[in-house]
Protein backbone atom coordinates (compact mmCIF):
# COMPACT_ATOMS: atom_id res chain seq x y z
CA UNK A 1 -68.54 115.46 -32.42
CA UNK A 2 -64.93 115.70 -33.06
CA UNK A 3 -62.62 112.36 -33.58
CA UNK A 4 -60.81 113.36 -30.22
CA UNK A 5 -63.82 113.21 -28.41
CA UNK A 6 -64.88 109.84 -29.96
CA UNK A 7 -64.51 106.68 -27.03
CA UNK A 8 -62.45 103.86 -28.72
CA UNK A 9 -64.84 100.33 -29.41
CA UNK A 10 -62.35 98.60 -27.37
CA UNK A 11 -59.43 97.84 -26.38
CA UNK A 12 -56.87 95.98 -27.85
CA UNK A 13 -55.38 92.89 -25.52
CA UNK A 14 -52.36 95.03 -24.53
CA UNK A 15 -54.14 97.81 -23.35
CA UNK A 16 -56.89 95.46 -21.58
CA UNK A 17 -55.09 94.40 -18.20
CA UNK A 18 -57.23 91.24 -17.70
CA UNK A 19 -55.62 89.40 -20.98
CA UNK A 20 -51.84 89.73 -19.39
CA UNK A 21 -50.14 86.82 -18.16
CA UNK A 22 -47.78 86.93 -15.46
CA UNK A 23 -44.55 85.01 -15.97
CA UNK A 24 -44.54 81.42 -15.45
CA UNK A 25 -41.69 80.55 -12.66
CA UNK A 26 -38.84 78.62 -13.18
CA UNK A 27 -40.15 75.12 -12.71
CA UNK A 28 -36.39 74.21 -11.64
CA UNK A 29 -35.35 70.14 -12.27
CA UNK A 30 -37.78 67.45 -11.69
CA UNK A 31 -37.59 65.73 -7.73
CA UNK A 32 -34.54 63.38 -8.15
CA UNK A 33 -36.00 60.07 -7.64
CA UNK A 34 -33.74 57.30 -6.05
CA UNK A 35 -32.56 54.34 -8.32
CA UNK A 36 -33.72 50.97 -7.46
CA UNK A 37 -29.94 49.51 -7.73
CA UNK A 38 -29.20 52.31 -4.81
CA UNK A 39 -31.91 51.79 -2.65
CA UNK A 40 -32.32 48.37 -2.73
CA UNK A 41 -28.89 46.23 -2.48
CA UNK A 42 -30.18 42.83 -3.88
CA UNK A 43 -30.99 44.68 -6.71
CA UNK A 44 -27.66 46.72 -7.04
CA UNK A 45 -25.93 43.18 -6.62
CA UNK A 46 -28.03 41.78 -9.42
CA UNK A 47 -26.98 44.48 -11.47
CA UNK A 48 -23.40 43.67 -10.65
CA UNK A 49 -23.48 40.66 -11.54
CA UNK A 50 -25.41 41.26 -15.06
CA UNK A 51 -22.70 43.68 -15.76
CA UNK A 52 -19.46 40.96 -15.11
CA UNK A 53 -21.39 38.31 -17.10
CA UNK A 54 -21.89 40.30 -20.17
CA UNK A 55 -18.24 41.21 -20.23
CA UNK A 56 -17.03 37.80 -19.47
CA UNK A 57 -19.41 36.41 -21.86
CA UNK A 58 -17.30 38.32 -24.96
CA UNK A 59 -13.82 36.69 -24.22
CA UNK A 60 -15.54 33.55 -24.73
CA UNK A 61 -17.13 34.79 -28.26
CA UNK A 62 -14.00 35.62 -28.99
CA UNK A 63 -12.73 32.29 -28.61
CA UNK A 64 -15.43 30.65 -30.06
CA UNK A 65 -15.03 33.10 -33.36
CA UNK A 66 -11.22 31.29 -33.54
CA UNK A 67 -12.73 27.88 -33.06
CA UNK A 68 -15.32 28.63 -35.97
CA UNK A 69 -12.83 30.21 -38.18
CA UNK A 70 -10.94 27.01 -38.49
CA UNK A 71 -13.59 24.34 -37.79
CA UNK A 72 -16.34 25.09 -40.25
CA UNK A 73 -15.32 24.14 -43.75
CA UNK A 74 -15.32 27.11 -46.31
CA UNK A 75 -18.33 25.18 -48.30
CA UNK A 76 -20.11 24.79 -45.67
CA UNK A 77 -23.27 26.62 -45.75
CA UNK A 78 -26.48 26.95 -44.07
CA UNK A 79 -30.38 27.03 -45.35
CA UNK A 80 -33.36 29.19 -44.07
CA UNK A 81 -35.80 28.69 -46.46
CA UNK A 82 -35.08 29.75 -49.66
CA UNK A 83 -32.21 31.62 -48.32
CA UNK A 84 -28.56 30.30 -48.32
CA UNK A 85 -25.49 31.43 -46.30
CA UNK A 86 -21.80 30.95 -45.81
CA UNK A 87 -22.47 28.91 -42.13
CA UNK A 88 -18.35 30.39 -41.68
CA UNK A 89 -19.88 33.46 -42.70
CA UNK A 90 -23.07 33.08 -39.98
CA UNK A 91 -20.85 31.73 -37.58
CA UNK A 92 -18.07 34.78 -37.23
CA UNK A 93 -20.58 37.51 -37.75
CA UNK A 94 -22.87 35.61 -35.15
CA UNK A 95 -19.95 35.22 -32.22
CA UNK A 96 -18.24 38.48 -32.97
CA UNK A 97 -21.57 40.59 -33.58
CA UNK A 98 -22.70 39.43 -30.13
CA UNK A 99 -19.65 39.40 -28.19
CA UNK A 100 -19.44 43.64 -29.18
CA UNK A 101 -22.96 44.04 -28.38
CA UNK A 102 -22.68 42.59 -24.68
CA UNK A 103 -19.78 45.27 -24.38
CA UNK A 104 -21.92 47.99 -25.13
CA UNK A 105 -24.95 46.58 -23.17
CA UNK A 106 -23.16 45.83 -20.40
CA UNK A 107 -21.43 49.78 -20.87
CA UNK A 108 -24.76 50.97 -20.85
CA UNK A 109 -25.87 49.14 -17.91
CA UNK A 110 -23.13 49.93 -16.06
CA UNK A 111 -23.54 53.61 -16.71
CA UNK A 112 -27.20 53.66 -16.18
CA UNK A 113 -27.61 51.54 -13.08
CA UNK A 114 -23.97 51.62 -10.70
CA UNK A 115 -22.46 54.96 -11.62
CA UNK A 116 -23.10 57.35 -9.55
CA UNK A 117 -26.18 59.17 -10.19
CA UNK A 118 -26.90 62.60 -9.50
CA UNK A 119 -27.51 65.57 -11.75
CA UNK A 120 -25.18 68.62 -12.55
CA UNK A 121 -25.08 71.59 -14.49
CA UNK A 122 -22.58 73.67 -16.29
CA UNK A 123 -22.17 76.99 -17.90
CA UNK A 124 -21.04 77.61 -21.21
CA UNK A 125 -17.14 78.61 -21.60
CA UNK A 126 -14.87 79.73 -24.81
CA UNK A 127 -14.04 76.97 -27.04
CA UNK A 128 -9.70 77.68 -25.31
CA UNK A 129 -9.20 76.10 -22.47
CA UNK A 130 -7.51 77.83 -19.87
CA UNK A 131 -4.76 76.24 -17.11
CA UNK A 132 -7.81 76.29 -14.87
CA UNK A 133 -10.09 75.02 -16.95
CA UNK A 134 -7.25 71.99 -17.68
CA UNK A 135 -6.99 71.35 -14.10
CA UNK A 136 -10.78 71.38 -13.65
CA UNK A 137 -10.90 68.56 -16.57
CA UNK A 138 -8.56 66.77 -14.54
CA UNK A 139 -10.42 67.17 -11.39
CA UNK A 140 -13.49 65.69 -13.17
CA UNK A 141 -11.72 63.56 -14.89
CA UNK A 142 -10.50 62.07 -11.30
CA UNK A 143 -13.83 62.57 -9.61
CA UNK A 144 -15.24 60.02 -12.73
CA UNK A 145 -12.96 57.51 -12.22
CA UNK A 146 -13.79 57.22 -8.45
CA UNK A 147 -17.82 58.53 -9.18
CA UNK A 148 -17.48 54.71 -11.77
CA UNK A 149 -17.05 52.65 -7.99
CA UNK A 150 -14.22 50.38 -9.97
CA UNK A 151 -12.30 50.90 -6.62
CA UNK A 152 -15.41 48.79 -5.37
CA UNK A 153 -16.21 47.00 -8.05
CA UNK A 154 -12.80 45.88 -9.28
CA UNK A 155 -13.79 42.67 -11.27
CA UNK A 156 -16.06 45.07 -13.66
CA UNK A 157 -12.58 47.10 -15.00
CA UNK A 158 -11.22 43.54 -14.97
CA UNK A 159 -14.36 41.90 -17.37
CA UNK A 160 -13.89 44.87 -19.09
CA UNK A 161 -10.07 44.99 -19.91
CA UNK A 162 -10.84 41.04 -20.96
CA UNK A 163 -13.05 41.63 -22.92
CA UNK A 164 -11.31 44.35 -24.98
CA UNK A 165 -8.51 42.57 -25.19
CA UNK A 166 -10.10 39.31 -26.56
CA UNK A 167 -11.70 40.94 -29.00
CA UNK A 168 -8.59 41.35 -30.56
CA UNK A 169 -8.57 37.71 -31.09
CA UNK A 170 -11.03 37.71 -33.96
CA UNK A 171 -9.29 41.19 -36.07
CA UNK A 172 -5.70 39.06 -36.00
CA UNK A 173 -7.24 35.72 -36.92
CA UNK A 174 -8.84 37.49 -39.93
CA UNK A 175 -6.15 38.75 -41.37
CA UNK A 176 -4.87 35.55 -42.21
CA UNK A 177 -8.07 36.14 -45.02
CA UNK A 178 -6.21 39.10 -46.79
CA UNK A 179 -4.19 36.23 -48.73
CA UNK A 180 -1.16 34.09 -49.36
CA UNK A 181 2.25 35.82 -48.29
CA UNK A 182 3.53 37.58 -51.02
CA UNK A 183 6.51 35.17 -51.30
CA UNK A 184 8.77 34.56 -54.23
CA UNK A 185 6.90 31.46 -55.32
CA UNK A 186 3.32 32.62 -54.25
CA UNK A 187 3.53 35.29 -56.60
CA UNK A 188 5.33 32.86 -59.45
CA UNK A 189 2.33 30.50 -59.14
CA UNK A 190 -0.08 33.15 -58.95
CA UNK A 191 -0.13 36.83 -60.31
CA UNK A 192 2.77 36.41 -62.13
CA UNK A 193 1.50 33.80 -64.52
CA UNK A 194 -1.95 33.22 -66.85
CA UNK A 195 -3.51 30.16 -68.38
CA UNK A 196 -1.90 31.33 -71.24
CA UNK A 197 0.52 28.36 -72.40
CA UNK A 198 2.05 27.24 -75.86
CA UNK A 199 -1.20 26.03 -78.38
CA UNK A 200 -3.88 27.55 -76.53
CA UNK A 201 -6.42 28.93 -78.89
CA UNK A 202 -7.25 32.73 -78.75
CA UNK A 203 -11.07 32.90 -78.77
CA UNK A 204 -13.67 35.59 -78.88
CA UNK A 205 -14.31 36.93 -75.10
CA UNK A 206 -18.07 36.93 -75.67
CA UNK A 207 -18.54 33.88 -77.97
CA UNK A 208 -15.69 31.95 -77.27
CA UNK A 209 -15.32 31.69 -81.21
CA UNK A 210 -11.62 30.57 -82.40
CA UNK A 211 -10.07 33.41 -84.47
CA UNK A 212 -8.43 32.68 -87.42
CA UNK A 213 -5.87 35.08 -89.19
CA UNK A 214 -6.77 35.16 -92.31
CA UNK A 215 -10.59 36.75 -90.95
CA UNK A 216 -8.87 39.78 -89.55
CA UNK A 217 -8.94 43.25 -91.06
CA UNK A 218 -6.23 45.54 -91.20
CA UNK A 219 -7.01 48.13 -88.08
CA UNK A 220 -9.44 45.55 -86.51
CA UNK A 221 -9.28 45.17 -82.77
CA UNK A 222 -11.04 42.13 -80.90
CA UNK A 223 -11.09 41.33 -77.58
CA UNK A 224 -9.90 37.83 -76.76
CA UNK A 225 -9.58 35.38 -74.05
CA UNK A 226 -7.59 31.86 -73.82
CA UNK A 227 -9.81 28.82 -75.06
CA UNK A 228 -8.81 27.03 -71.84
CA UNK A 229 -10.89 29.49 -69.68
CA UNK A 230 -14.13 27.82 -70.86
CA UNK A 231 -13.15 24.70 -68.98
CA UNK A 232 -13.37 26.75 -65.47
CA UNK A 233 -15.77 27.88 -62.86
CA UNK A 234 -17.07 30.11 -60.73
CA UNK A 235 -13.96 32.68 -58.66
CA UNK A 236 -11.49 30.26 -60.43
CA UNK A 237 -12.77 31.46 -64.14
CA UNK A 238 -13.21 35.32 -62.78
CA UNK A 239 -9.45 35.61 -61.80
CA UNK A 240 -8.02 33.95 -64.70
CA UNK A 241 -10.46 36.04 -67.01
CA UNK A 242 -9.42 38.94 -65.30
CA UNK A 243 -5.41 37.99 -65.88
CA UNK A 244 -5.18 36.60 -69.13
CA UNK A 245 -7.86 39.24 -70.91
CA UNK A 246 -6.40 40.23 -74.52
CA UNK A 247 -6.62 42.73 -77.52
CA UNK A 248 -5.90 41.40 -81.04
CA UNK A 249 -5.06 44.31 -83.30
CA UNK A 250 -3.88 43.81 -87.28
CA UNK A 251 -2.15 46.83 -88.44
CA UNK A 252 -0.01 47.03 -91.80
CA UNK A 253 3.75 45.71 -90.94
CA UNK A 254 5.51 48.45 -93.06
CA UNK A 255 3.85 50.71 -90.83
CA UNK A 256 4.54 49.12 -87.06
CA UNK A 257 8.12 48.83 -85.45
CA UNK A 258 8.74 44.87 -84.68
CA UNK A 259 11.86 44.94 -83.31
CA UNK A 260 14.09 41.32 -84.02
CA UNK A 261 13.71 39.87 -80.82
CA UNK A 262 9.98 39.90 -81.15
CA UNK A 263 9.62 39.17 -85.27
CA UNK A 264 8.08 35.76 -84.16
CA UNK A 265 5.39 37.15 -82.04
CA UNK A 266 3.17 38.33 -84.81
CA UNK A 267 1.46 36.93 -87.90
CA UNK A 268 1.88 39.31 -90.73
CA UNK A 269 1.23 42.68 -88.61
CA UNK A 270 -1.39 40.79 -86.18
CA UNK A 271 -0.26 41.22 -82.76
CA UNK A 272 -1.86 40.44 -78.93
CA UNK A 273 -1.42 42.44 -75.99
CA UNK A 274 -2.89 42.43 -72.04
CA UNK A 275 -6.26 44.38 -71.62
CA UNK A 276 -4.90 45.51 -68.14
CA UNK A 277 -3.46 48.77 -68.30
CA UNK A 278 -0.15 48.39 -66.31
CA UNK A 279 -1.18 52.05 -64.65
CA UNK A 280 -3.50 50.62 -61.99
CA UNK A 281 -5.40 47.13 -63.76
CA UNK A 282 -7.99 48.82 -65.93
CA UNK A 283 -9.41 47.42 -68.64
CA UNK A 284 -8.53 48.97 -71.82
CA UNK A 285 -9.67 48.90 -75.31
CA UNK A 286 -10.09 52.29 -76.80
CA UNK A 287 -8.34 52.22 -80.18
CA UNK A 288 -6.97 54.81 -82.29
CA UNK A 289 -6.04 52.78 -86.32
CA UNK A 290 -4.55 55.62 -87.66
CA UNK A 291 -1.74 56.52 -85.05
CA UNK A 292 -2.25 52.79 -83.54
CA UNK A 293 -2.54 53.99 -79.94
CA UNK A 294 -4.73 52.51 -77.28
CA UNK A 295 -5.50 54.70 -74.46
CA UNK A 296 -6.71 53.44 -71.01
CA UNK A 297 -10.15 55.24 -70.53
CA UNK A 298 -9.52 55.60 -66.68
CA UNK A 299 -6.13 58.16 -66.23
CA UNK A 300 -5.55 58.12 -69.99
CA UNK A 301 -2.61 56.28 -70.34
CA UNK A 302 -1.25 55.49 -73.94
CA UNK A 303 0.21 52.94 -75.49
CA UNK A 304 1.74 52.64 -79.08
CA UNK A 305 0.66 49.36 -80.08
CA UNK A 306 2.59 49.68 -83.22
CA UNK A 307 5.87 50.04 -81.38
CA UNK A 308 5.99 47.34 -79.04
CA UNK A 309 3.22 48.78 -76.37
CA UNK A 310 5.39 51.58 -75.01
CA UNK A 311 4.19 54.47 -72.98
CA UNK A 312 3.71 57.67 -75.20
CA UNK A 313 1.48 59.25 -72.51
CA UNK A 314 0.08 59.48 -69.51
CA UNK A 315 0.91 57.92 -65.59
CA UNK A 316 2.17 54.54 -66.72
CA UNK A 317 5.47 53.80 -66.26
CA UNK A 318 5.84 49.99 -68.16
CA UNK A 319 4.75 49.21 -71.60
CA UNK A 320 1.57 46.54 -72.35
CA UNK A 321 3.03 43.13 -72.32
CA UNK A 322 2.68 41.45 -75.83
CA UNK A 323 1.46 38.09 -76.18
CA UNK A 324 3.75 35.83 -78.51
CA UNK A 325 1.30 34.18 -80.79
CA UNK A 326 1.36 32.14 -84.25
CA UNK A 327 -1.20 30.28 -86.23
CA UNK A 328 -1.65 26.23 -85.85
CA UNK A 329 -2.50 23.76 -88.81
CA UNK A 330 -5.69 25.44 -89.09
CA UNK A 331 -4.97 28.15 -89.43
CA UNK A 332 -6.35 29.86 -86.09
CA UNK A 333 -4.39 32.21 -83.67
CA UNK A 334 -2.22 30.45 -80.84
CA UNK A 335 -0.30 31.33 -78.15
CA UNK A 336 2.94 30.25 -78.35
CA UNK A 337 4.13 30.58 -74.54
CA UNK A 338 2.69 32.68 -71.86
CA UNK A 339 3.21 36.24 -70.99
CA UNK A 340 7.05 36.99 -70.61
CA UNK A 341 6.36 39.73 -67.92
CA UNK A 342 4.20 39.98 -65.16
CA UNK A 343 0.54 41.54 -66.27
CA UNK A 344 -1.29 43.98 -64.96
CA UNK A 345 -0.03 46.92 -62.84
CA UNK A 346 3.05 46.69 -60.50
CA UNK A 347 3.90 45.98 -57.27
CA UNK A 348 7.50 46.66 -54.87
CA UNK A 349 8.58 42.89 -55.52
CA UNK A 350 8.22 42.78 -59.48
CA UNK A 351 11.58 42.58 -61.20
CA UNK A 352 10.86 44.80 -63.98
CA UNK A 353 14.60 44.03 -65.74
CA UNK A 354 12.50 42.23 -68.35
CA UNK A 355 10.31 44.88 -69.55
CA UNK A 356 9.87 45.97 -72.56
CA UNK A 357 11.70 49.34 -73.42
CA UNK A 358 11.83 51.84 -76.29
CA UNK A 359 14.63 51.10 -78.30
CA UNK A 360 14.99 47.05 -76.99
CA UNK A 361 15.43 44.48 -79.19
């Protein structure tokens, strides 16, 4: 029997008519059901009033974050088991935490239950808009505002506008918390000094070990702090350490520049400058002996130590301020004043007439 007289098997599912499955219809959108706030009015009134006492409640957060802010004492703190807190720090994320979340809720619940509710559909258009499409958004826009019933319900916008606007209460109270005003005698009694002062010992950072001159090695670095920091605590210490941080560097003085005006600064070629790069604060320490450079590891700044602390590379602009030092009766390192310039990087009210410039003496 030939192949083209040979019945198939069977038959495969498409050719079978029994396995095909007609279309499912459209189902269309689910029956709309009715909310409760809409068909019952007790509950739509309940809903109104849920709404007005959420936002009302956040003006009075508001108020109570102000009242916290300057009633609970900075050191005040608070105990949940082994856990301790700021209580200030409970207290103004507790009253403004809350006071945004009954915004949203009541938002939400707004939205959800006194809207209007029924259900559209759009197509999809090009990402332009057109001058219809414009005044379409404005027609929608306009059919929002009255679809929101605030023409009915006029003390929701006005809970809502308080609350808003009280919860700009808290933002300007904090930023009495970004510090001190910048004045003229803020900044003398603060970034513009150190604990640095005439007789203060200049110690080992780590161990807190006097150094004495005679111990130091010609292209030795250490990095120092003032003795006086030991007698501090806690933020107090941190910003002073930060401020008044050090490098001690002995190179030979026939081959450093010491110009006259600073040949009492130094103990035979010993010489102290700031850590803090005066780029933007970093901490520097990276030493070069032979060309007595130290470069700041963060935008490579350079600074000739050997020539006063000027600039020789890099995005700073003022030299390292030196720290005038001698020895005492012992024979261990001393300050002999404070810094004569400001440390650390600048800022638009530092007089900079004082800094230290190639060529100065």
């Amino acid at each position: 029997m030939s192949t083209d007289q040979m019945e198939p098997a069977g038959k495969t599912p498409e050719q079978d008519p029994s396995t095909v499955h007609p279309p499912i219809a459209d189902p269309g959108p689910e029956p709309y059901v009715d909310r409760y706030s809409d068909t019952d009015p007790e509950v739509g009134r309940r809903v109104y009033r849920q709404v007005v006492a959420m936002y009302g409640l956040a003006p009075v957060l508001a108020v109570a974050f102000v009242v916290c802010y300057f009633a609970i004492p900075r050191d005040a703190a608070v105990s949940f088991g082994p856990l301790h807190t700021s209580a200030m720090h409970l207290a103004l994320g507790g009253t403004a935490g809350l006071a945004i979340l009954l915004i949203g809720l009541a938002s939400i619940h707004w939205a959800k239950q006194i809207m209007e509710d029924r259900e559209i559909s759009e197509e999809r258009h090009p990402v332009a808009s057109s001058d219809e499409d414009r005044q379409a958004i404005a027609a929608a826009w306009k059919a929002g505002a009255e679809d929101s019933r605030l023409g009915r319900r006029k003390v929701i916008g006005l809970a809502l506008g308080s609350a808003l606007g009280a919860l700009a209460l808290p933002a300007v109270v904090s930023f009495a918390d970004l510090g001190p005003k910048p004045t003229a005698s803020m900044r003398a009694k603060t970034i513009e000094r150190t604990i640095w002062a005439e007789g203060v010992r200049l110690v080992n950072d780590i161990t807190y070990t006097p150094i004495k001159a005679s111990e130091m090695e010609i292209g030795q670095l250490v990095n120092a702090e003032p003795e006086n920091l030991a007698e501090m605590e806690g933020v107090h210490q941190q910003i002073e350490r930060a401020k008044a941080a050090i490098i001690i560097v002995r190179m030979d003085p026939d081959s450093i520049k010491i110009p006259d005006s600073r040949r009492d600064w130094q103990v035979g070629g010993i010489l102290s400058y700031s850590k803090i790069c005066t780029h933007v604060g970093c901490p520097i320490s990276l030493w070069e002996q032979q060309t007595h450079h130290l470069l700041c590891p963060c935008h490579q700044s350079t600074f000739d130590l050997g020539d006063s602390g000027v600039v020789v590379f890099g995005p700073a602009a003022r030299s390292l301020p030196q720290l005038p030092i001698t020895v005492d009766q012992q024979g261990y390192l001393v300050a002999r004043s404070d810094f004569t310039v400001p440390v650390g990087p600048s800022y638009f009210e530092r007089d900079s007439r004082h800094d230290f410039k190639k060529g100065d003496n």
